[in-house]
C-alpha atoms as a PDB file:
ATOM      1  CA  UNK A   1     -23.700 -15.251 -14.244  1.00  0.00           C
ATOM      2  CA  UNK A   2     -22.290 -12.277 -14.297  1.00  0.00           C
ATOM      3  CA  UNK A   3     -20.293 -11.131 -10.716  1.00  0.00           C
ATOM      4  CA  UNK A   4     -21.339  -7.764  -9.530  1.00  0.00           C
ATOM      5  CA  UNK A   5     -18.191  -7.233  -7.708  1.00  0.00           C
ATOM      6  CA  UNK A   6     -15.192  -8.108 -10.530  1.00  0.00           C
ATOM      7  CA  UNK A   7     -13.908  -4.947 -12.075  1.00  0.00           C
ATOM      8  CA  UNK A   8     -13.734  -4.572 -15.290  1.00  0.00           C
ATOM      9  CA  UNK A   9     -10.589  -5.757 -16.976  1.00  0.00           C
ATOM     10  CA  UNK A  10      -7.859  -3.461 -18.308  1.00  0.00           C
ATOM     11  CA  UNK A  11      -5.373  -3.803 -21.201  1.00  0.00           C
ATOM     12  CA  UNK A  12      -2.279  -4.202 -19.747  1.00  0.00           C
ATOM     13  CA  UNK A  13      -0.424  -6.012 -22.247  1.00  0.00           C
ATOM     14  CA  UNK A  14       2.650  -3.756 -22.776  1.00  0.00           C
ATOM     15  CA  UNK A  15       6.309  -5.347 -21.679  1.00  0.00           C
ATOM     16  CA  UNK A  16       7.935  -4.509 -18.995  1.00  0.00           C
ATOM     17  CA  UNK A  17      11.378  -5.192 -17.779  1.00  0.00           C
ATOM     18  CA  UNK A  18      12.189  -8.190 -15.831  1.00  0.00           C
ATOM     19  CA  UNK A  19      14.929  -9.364 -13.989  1.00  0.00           C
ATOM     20  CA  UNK A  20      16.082 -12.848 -12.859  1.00  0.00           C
ATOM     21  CA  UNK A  21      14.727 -14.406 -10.293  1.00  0.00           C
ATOM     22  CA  UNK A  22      11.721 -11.728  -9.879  1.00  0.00           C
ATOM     23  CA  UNK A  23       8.665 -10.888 -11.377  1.00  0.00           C
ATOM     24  CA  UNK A  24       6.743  -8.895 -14.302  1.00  0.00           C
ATOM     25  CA  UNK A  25       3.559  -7.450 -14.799  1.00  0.00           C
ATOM     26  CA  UNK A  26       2.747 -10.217 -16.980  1.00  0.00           C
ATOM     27  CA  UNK A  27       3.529 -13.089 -15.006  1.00  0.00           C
ATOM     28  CA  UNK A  28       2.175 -11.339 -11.971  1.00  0.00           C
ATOM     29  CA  UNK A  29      -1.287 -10.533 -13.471  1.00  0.00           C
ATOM     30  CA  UNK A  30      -1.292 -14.279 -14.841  1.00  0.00           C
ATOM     31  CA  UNK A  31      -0.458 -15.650 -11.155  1.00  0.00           C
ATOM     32  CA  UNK A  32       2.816 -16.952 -12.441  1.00  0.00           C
ATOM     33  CA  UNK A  33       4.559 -16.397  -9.177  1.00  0.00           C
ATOM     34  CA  UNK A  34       5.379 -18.441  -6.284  1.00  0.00           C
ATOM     35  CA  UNK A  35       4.481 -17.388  -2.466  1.00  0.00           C
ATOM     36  CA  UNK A  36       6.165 -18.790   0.918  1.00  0.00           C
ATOM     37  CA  UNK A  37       4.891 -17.103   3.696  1.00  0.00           C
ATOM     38  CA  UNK A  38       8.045 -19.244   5.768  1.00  0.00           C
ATOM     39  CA  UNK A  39      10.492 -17.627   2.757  1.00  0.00           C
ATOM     40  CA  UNK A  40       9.405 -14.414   2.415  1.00  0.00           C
ATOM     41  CA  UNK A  41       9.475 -13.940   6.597  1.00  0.00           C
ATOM     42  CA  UNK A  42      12.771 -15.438   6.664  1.00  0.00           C
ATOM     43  CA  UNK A  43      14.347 -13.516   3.748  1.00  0.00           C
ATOM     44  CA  UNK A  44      12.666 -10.046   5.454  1.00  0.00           C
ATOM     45  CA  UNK A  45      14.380 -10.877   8.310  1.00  0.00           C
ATOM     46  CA  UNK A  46      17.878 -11.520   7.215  1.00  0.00           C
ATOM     47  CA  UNK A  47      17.180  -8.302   5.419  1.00  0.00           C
ATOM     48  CA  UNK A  48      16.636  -6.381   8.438  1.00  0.00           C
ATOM     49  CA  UNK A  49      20.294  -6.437   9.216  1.00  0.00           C
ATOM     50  CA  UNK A  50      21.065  -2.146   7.697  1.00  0.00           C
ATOM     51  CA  UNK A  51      17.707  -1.425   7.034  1.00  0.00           C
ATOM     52  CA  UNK A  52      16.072  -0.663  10.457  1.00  0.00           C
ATOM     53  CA  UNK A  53      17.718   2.668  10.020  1.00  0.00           C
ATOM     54  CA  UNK A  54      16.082   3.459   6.432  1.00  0.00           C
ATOM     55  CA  UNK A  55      12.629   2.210   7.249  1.00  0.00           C
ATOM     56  CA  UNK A  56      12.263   3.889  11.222  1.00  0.00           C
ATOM     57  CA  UNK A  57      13.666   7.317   9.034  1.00  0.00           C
ATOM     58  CA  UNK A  58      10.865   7.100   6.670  1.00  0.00           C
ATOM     59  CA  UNK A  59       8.201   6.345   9.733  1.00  0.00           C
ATOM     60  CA  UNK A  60       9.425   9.245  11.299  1.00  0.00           C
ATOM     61  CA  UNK A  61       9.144  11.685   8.394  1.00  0.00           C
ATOM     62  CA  UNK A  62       5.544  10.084   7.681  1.00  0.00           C
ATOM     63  CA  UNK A  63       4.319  10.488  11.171  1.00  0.00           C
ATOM     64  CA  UNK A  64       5.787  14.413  11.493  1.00  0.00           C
ATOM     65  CA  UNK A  65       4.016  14.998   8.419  1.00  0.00           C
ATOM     66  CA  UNK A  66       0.746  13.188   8.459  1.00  0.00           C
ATOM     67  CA  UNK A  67      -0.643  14.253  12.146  1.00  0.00           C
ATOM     68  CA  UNK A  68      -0.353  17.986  11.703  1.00  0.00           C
ATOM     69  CA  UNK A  69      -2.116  17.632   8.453  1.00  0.00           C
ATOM     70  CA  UNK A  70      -5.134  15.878  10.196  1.00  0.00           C
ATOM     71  CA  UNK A  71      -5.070  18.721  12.316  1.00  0.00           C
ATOM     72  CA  UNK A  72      -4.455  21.356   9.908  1.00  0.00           C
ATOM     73  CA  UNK A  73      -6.919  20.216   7.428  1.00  0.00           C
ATOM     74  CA  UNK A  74      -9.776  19.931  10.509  1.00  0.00           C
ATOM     75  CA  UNK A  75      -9.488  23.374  11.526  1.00  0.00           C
ATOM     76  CA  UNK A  76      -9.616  25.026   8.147  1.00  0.00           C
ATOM     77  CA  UNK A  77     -12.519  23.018   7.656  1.00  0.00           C
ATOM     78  CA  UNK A  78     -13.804  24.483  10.633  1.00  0.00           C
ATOM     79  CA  UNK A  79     -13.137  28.097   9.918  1.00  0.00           C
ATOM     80  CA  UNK A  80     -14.895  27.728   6.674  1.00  0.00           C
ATOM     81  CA  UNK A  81     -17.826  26.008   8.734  1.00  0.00           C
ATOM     82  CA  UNK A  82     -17.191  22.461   7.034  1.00  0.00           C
ATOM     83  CA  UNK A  83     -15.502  20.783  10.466  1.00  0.00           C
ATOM     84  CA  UNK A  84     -17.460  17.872  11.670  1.00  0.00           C
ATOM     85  CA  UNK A  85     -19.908  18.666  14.097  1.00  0.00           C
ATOM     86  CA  UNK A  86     -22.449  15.803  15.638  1.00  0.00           C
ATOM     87  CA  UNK A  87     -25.383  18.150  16.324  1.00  0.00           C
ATOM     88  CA  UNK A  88     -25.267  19.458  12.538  1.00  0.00           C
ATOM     89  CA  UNK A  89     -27.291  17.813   9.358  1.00  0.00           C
ATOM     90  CA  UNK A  90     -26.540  14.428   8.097  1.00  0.00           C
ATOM     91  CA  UNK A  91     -25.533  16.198   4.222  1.00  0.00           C
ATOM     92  CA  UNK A  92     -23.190  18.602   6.172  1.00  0.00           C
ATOM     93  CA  UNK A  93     -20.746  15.809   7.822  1.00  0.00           C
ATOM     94  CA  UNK A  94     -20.846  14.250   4.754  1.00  0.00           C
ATOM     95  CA  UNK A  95     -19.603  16.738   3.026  1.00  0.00           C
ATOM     96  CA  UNK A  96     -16.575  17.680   5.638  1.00  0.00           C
ATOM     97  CA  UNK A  97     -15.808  14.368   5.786  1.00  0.00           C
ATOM     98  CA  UNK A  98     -15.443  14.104   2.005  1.00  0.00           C
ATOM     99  CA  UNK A  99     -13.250  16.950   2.017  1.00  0.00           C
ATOM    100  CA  UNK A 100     -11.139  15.931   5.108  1.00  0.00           C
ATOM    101  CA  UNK A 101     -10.246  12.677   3.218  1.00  0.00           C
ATOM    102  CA  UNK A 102      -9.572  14.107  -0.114  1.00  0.00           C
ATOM    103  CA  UNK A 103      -7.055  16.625   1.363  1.00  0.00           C
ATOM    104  CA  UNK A 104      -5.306  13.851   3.743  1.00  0.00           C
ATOM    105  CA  UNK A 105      -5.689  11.919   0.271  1.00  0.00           C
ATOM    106  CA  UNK A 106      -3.425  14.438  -1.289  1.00  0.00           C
ATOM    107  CA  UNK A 107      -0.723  13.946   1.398  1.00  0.00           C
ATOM    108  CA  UNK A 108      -1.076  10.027   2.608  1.00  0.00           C
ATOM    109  CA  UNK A 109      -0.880   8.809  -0.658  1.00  0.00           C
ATOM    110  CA  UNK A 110       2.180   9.870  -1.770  1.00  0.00           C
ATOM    111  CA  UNK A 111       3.640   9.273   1.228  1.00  0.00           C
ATOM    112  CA  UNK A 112       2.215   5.318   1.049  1.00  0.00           C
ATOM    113  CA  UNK A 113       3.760   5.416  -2.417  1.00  0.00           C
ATOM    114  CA  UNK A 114       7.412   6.488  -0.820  1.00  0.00           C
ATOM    115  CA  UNK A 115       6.722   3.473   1.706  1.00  0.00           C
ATOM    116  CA  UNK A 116       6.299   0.802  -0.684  1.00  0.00           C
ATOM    117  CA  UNK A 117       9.110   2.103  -3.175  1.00  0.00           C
ATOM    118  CA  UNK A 118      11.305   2.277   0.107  1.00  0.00           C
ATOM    119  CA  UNK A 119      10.245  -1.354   1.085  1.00  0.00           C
ATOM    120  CA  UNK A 120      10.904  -2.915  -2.738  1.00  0.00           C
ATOM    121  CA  UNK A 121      14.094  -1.034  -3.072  1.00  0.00           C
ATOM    122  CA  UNK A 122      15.292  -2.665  -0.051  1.00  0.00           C
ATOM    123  CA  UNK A 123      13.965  -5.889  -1.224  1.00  0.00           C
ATOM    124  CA  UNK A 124      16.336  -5.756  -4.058  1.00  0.00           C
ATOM    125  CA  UNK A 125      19.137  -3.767  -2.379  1.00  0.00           C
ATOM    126  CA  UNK A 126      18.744  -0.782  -4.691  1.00  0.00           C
ATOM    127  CA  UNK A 127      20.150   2.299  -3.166  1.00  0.00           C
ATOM    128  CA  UNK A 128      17.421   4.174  -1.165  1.00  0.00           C
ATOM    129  CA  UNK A 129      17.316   6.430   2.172  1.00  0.00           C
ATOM    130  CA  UNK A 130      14.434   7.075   4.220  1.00  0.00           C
ATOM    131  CA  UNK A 131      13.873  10.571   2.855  1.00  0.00           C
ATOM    132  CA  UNK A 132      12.502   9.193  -0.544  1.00  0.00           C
ATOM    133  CA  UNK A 133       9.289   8.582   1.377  1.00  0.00           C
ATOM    134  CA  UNK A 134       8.878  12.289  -0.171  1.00  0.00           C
ATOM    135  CA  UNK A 135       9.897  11.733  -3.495  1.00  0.00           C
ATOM    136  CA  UNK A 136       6.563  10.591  -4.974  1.00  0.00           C
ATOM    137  CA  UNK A 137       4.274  13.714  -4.329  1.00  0.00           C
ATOM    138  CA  UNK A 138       4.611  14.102  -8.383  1.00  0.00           C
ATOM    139  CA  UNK A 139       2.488  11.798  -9.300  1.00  0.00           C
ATOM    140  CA  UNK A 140      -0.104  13.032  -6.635  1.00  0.00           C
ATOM    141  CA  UNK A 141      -3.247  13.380  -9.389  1.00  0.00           C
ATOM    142  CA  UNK A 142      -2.736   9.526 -10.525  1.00  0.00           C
ATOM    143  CA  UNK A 143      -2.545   8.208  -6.618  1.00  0.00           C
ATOM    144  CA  UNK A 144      -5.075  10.201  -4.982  1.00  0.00           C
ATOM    145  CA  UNK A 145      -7.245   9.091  -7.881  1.00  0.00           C
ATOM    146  CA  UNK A 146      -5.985   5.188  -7.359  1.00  0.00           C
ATOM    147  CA  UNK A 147      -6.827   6.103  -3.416  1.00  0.00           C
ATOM    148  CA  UNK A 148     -10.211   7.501  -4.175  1.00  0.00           C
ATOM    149  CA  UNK A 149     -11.279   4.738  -6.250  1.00  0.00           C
ATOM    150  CA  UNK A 150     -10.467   2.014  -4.249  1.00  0.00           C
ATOM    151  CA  UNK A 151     -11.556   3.149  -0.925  1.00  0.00           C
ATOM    152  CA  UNK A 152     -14.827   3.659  -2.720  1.00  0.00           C
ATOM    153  CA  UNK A 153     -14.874   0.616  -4.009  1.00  0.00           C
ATOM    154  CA  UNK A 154     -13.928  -1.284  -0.719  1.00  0.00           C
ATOM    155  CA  UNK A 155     -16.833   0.608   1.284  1.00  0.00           C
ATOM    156  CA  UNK A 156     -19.487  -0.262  -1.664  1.00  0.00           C
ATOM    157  CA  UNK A 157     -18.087  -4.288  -1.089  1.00  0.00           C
ATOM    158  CA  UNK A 158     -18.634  -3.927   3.069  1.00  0.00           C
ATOM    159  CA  UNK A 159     -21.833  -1.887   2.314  1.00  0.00           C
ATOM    160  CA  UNK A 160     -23.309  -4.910   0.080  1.00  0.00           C
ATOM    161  CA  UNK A 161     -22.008  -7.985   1.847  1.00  0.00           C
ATOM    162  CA  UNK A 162     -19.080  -7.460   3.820  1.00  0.00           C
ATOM    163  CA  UNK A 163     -16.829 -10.530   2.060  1.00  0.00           C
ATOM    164  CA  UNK A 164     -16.271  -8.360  -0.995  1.00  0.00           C
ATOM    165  CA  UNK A 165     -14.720  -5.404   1.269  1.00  0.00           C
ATOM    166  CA  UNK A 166     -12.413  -7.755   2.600  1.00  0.00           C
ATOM    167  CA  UNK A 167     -11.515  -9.323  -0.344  1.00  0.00           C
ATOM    168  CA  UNK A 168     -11.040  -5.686  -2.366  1.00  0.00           C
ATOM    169  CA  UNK A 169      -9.545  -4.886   0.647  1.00  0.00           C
ATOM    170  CA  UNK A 170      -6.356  -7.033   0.380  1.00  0.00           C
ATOM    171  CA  UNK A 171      -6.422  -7.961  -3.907  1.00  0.00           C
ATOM    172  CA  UNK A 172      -6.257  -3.668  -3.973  1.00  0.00           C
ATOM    173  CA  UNK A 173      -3.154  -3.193  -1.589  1.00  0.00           C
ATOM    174  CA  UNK A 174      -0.282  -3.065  -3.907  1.00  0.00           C
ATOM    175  CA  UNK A 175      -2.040  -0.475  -6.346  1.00  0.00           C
ATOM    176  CA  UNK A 176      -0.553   2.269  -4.906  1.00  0.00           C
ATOM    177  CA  UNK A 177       3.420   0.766  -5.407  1.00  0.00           C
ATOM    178  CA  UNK A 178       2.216  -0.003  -9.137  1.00  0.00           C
ATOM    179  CA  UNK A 179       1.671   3.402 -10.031  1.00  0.00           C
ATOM    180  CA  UNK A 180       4.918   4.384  -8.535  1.00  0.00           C
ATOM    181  CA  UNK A 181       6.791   2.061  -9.572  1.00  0.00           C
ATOM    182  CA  UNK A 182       5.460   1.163 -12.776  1.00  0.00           C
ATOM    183  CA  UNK A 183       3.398   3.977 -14.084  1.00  0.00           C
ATOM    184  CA  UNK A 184       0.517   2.460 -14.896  1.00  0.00           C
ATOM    185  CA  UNK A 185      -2.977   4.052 -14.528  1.00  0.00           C
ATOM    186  CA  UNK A 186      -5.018   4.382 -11.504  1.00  0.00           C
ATOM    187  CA  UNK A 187      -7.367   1.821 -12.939  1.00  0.00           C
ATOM    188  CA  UNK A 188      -4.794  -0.207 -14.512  1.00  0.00           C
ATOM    189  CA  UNK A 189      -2.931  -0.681 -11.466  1.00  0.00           C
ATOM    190  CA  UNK A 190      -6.046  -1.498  -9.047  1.00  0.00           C
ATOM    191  CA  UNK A 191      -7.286  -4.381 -12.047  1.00  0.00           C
ATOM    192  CA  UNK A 192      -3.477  -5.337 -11.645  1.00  0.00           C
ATOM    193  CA  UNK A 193      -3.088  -5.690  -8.072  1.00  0.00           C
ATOM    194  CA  UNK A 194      -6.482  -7.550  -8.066  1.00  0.00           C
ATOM    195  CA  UNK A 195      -5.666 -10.069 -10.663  1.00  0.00           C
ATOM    196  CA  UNK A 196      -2.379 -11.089  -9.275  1.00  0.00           C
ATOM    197  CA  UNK A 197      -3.221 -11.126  -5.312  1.00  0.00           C
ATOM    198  CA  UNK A 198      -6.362 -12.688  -6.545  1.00  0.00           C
ATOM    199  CA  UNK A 199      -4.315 -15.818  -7.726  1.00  0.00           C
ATOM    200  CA  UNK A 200      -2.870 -16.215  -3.860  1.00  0.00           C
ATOM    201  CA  UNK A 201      -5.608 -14.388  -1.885  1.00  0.00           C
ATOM    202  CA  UNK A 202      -5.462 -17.115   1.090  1.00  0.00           C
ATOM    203  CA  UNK A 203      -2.203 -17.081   1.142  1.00  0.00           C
ATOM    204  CA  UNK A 204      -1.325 -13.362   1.055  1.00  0.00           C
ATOM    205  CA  UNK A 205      -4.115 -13.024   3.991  1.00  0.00           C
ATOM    206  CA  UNK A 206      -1.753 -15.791   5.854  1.00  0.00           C
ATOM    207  CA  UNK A 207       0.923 -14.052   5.398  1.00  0.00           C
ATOM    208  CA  UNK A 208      -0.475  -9.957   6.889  1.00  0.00           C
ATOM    209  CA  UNK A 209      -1.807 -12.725   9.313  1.00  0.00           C
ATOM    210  CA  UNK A 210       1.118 -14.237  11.114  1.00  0.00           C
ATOM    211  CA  UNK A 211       3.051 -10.566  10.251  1.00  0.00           C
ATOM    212  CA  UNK A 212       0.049  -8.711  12.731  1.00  0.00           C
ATOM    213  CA  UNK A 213       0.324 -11.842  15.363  1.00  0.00           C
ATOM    214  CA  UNK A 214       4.185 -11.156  15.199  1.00  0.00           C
ATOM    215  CA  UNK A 215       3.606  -7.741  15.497  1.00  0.00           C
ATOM    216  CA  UNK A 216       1.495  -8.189  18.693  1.00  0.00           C
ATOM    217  CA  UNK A 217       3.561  -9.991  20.383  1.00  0.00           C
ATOM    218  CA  UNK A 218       6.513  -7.785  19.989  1.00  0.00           C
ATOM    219  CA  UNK A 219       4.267  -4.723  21.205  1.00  0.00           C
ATOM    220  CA  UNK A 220       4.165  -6.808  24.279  1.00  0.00           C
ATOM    221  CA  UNK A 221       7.585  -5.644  26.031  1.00  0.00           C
ATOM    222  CA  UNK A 222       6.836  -2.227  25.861  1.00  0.00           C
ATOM    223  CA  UNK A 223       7.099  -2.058  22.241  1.00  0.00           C
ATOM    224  CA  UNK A 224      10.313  -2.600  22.145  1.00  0.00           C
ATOM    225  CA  UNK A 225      10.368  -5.328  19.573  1.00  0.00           C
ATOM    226  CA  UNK A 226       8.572  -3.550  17.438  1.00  0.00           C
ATOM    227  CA  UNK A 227      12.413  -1.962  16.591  1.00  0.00           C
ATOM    228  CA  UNK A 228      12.794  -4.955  14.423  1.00  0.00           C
ATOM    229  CA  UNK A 229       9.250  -6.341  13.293  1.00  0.00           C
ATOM    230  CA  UNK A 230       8.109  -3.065  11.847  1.00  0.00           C
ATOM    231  CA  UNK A 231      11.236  -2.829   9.595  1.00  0.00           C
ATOM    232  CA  UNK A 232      10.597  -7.056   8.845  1.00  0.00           C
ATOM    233  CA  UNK A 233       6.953  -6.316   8.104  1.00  0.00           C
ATOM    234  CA  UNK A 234       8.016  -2.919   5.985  1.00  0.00           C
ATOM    235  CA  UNK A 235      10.546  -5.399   4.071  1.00  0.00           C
ATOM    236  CA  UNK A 236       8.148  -8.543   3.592  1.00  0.00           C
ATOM    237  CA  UNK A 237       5.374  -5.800   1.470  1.00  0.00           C
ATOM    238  CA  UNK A 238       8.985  -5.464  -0.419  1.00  0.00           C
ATOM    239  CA  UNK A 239       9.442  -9.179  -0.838  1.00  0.00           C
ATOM    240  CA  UNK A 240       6.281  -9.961  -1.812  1.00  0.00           C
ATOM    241  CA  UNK A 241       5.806  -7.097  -4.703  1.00  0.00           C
ATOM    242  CA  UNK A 242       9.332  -7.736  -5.993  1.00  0.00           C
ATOM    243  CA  UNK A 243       8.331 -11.769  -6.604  1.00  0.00           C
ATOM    244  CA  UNK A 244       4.666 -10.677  -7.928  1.00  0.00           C
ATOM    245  CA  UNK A 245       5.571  -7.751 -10.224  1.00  0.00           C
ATOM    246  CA  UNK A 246       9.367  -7.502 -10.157  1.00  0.00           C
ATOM    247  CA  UNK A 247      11.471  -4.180 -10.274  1.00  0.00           C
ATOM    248  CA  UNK A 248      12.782  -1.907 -12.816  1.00  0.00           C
ATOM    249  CA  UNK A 249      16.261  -0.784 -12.576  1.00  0.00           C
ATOM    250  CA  UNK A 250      16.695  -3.783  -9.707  1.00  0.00           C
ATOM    251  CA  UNK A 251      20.590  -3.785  -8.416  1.00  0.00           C
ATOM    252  CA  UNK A 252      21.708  -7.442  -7.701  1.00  0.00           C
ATOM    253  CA  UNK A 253      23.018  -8.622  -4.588  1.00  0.00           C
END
C-alpha cells in the first residue's frame, strides 16, 4: 500500500567528497552513520571552549536583522491594505499572511543557512566568524523555495493526522544546511534530509530532546546558562550533520 505521506524519491547518486571519520551524501541517505546522543553532547561541549564568541556573534546579527523585518514587512503590508486585520474576510488574512511569510522567507532562510554552515564549520574546526551568518543570501531562490516547500508540507502532515507533521517536522530539518553546503536542489535536499534522519528518527528526537530539557534548565538562573548551552546546542546541529552528510573542504583538527 502505497504511503500518502513519503515523498517522492530523488536521484541523488552523484559523489561527493568525503573525509575520514565523517560522512557523505551517500552513506547518509543510506543510514550508514552512527548516532550517540552521550557523544555528540559531550564532543559539543568540549567544543564550546572558543566558540561561544562565534555562535552569540551570529545570534546577534540574526536577531538585529530578523525583528525589524517582521516589523518592516507588517507595515508595508499595511499601507498597501494587506496587514492582518481580525475583523476583515477570511481570503484577505490569508493572503497577508502568505505574503508576510514569503518576505520573512526571503530573509530567515538565508540567515538559517549561515547558522547551520556556522555550526558544521565549527564542528570540523574550519575557519569561520560569526558574520558568515550573511554570506548565504545568494542562494536565496533555492532556500526560500526548500523553506516554502517544506513548511507546506509539514502543515498538510498536522492538517491530516498530526504524526506526519511531526515526523516531516524533524526528517526535514537539515534541508536547509544541504543546499548550502552541498548544492543540491530544494527537493533533492528535503528527500535527503528525510531519508537519512529517517534511518535514526527516535534517536535524533532524543537527542533535540535532552538538548531543550538542558536548555530549560539553564534558562532557570536568569538565563545565564544559556551563555554556554545555546553555543553547545548551535555546535551539536554541527556534530550531527558533519557525521550524517560530512563536509567539503573539512580542516582537520
Amino acid at each position: 500500500m502505497t504511503n500518502i505521506y513519503q515523498a517522492p524519491g530523488s536521484n541523488l547518486s552523484e559523489n561527493t567528497t568525503t573525509f575520514e571519520g565523517m560522512g557523505s551524501l551517500e552513506n547518509g541517505i543510506a543510514g550508514n552513520y552512527k548516532f550517540s546522543i552521550q557523544d555528540i553532547i559531550s564532543e559539543a561541549w568540549a567544543k564550546t571552549n572558543g566558540s561561544k564568541g562565534t555562535v552569540w556573534m551570529a545570534v546577534l546579527l540574526y536577531m538585529v536583522i530578523i525583528i525589524p523585518v517582521g516589523l518592516v514587512v507588517g507595515f508595508v503590508l499595511g499601507l498597501v491594505g494587506l496587514g492582518a486585520d481580525p475583523t476583515g474576510s477570511m481570503t484577505r488574512n490569508i493572503i497577508a499572511q502568505l505574503l508576510s511569510s514569503l518576505l520573512q522567507l526571503g530573509v530567515s532562510m538565508p540567515l538559517a543557512a549561515g547558522f547551520w554552515m556556522i555550526a558544521i564549520k565549527l564542528a570540523v574546526r574550519a575557519p569561520t566568524q560569526g558574520t558568515e551568518i550573511l554570506a548565504y543570501f545568494k542562494k536565496i531562490g533555492p532556500l526560500v523555495i526548500t523553506g516554502l516547500l517544506m513548511y507546506a508540507l509539514i502543515i498538510v502532515g498536522f492538517i491530516l493526522l498530526v504524526l506526519p507533521g511531526i515526523y516531516l517536522s524533524l526528517a526535514y530539518s537539515l534541508a536547509p544546511a544541504l543546499v548550502a553546503e552541498k548544492n543540491l536542489s530544494p527537493w533533492e535536499a528535503l528527500e535527503a534530509s528525510r531519508k537519512a534522519i529517517t534511518h535514526r528518527w527516535f534517536s535524533m528526537f532524543g537527542l533535540y530532546l535532552v538538548l531543550m530539557i538542558i536548555a530549560v534548565i539553564a534558562a532557570i538562573p536568569l538565563g545565564i546558562g544559556l551563555i554556554w548551552v545555546l553555543p553547545l546546542m548551535v555546535l551539536a546541529g554541527g556534530i550531527v550533520y558533519r557525521n550524517i552528510f560530512g563536509f567539503e573542504g573539512a580542516v582537520r583538527s
